[in-house]
Protein backbone atom coordinates (compact mmCIF):
# COMPACT_ATOMS: atom_id res chain seq x y z
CA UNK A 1 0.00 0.00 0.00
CA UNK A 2 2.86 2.14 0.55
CA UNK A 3 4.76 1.63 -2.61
CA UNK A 4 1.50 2.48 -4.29
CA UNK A 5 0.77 5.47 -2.46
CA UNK A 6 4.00 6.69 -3.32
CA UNK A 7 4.00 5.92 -7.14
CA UNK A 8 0.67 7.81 -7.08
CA UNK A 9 2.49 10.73 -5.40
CA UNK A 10 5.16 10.72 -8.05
CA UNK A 11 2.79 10.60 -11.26
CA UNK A 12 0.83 13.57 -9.54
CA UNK A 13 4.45 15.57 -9.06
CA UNK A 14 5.12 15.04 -12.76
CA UNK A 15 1.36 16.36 -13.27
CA UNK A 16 2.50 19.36 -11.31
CA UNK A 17 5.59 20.10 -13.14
CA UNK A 18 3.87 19.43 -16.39
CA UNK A 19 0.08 19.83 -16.57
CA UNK A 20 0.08 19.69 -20.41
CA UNK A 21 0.73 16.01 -20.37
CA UNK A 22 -1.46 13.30 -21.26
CA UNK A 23 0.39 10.24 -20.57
CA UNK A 24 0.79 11.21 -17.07
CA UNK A 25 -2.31 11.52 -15.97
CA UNK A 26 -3.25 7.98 -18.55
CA UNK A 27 -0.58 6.17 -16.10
CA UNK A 28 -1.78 7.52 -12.96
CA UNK A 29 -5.44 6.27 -14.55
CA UNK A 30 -4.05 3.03 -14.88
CA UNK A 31 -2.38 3.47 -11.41
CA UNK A 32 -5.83 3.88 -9.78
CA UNK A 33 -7.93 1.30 -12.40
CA UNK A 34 -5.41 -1.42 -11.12
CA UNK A 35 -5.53 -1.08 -8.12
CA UNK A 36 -9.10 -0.53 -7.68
CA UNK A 37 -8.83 2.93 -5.98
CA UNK A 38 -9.87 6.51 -6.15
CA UNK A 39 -11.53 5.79 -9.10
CA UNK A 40 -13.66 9.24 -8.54
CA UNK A 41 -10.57 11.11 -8.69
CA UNK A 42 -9.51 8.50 -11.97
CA UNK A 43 -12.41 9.60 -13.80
CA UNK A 44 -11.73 13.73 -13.40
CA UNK A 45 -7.92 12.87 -14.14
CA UNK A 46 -9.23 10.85 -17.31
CA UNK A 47 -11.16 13.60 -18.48
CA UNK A 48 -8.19 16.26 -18.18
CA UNK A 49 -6.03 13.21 -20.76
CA UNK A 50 -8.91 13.38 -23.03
CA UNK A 51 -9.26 16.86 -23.56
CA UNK A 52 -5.37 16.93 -23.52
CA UNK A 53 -5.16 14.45 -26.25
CA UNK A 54 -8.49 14.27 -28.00
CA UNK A 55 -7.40 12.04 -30.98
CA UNK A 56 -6.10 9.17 -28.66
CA UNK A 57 -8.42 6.25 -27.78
CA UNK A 58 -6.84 4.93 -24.83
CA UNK A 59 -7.98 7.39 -21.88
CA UNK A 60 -11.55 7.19 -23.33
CA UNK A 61 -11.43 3.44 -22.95
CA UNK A 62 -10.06 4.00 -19.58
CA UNK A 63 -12.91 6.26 -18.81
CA UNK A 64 -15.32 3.60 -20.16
CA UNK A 65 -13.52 1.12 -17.97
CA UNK A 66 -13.90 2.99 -14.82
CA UNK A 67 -17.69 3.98 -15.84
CA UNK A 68 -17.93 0.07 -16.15
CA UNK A 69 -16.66 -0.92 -12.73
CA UNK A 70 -18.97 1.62 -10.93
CA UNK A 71 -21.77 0.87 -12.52
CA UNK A 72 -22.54 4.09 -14.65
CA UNK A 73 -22.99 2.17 -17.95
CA UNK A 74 -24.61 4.77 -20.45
CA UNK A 75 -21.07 6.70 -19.69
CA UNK A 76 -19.71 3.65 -19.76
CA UNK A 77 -21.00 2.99 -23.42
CA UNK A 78 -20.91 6.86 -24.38
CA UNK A 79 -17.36 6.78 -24.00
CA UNK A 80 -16.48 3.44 -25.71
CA UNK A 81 -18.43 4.64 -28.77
CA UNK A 82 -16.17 7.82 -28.92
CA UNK A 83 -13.10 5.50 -28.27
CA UNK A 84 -14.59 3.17 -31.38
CA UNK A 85 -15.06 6.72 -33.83
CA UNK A 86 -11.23 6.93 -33.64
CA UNK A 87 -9.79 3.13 -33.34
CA UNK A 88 -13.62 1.47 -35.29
CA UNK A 89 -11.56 -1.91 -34.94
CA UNK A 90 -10.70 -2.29 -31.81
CA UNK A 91 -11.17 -5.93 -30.26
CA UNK A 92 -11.10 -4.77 -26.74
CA UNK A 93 -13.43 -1.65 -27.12
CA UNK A 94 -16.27 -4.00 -29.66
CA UNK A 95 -15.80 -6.68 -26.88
CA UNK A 96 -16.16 -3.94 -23.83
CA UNK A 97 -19.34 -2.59 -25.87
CA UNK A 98 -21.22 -5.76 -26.27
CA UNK A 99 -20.70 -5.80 -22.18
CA UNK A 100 -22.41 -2.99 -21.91
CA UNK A 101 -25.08 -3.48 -24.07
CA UNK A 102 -25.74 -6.73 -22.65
CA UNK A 103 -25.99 -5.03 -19.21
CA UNK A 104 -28.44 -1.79 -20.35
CA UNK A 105 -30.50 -4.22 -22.35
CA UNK A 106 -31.59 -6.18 -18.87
């Protein structure tokens, strides 16, 4: 828990010394998404990636994810369909979609 807390602290010192990047704030994401923490704070953080890097896929699919996994599944499936408009063949987003759809169709 330590080691975590502390590699959570570093991605959020490189945030502060550059706010401008994407992949930052994508790793600390990940950070949180792995570890199954803070994922209220993961969301705002993967907004701020997305509208720092509005052509990449990734950080919407780990929006998506983190929509997923707390049960907000329209923003779950809004934000997969935006991830699919710029990567339309993506395995993992089609496969994370049906999920969803499965889910909101219950």
């Amino acid at each position: 828990q330590k080691k975590l807390e502390a590699a959570a602290e570093e991605y959020q010192k490189v945030i502060r010394l550059q706010p401008k990047d994407p992949k930052t704030y994508g790793k600390l994401v990940q950070l949180y998404i792995d570890n199954q923490i803070h994922l209220d704070i993961a969301i705002s953080l993967a907004q701020t990636a997305i509208r720092l890097a509005p052509s990449s896929s990734v950080y919407l699919n780990q929006l998506a994810w983190i929509y997923y996994n707390t049960g907000q599944y329209i923003e779950a499936e809004q934000s997969l369909l935006k991830a699919l408009k710029i990567d339309p063949n993506n395995q993992l987003y089609l496969e994370g979609l049906r999920e969803i759809r499965k889910i909101l169709s219950q």
